[in-house]
Protein backbone atom coordinates (compact mmCIF):
# COMPACT_ATOMS: atom_id res chain seq x y z
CA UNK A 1 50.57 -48.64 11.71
CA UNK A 2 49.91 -52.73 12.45
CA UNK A 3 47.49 -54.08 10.14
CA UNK A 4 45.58 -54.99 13.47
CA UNK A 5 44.89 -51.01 14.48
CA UNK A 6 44.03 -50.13 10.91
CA UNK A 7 41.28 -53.25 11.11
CA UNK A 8 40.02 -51.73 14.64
CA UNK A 9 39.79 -48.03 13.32
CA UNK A 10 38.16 -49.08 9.85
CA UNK A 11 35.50 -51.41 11.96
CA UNK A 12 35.14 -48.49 14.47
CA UNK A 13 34.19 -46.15 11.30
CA UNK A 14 31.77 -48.30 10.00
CA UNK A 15 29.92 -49.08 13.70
CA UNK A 16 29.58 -44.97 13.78
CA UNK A 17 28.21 -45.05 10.18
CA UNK A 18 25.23 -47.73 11.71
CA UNK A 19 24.60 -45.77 14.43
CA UNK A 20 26.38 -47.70 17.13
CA UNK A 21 28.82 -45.89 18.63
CA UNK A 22 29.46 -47.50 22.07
CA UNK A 23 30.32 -50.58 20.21
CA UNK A 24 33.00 -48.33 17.82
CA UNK A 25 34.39 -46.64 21.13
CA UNK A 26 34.86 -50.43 22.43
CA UNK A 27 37.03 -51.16 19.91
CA UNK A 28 39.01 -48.34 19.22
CA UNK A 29 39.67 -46.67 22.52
CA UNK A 30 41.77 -49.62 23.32
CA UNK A 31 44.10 -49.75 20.17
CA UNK A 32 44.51 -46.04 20.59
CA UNK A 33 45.33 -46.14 24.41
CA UNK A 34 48.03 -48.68 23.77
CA UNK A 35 50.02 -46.79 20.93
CA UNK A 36 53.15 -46.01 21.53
CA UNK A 37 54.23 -42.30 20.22
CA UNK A 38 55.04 -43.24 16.32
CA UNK A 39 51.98 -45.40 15.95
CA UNK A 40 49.37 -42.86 17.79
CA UNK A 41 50.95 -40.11 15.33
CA UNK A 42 49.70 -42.90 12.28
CA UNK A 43 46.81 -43.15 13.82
CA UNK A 44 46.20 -39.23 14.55
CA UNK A 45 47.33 -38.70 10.85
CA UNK A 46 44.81 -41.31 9.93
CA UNK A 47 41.62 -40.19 11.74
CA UNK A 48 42.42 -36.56 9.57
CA UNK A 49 42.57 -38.03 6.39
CA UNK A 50 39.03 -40.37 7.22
CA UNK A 51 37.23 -38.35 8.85
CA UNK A 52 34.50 -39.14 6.29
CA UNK A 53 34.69 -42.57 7.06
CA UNK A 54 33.26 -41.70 10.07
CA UNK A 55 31.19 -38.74 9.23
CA UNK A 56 29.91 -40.47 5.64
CA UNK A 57 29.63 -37.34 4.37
CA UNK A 58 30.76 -38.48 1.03
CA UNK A 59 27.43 -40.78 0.24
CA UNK A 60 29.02 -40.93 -3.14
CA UNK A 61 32.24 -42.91 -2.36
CA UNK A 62 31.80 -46.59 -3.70
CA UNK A 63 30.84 -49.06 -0.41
C-alpha cells in the first residue's frame, strides 16, 4: 500500500474517533476510489485488521 493511502486511512480513523465523519469520508473515499485491484485488496485487508481504529473500542491501546 503507498505510504500516502496508509496516511489518508489512519487520518480518516482518527476524524471518526472525534466525531467528524464527513471530513474522514473526504479523505478516504478518494484514495479508495482510485486503487487499483492489489492496492484496494491492502486496503480491504487493512480496514479488517483496524477496525478499532475506527470503532476505538480498545480505549486501552496507548494514543
Amino acid at each position: 500500500m503507498r505510504p500516502t493511502t496508509l496516511r489518508a486511512l489512519n487520518r480518516a480513523a482518527e476524524l471518526i474517533r472525534q466525531n467528524r465523519f464527513t471530513e474522514a469520508v473526504l479523505i478516504a473515499e478518494p484514495v479508495i476510489l482510485t486503487a487499483d485491484h492489489h492496492e484496494g485488496e491492502e486496503i480491504r485487508r487493512w480496514l479488517i485488521d483496524h477496525v478499532t481504529d475506527f470503532t476505538d473500542e480498545n480505549s486501552t491501546k496507548a494514543a
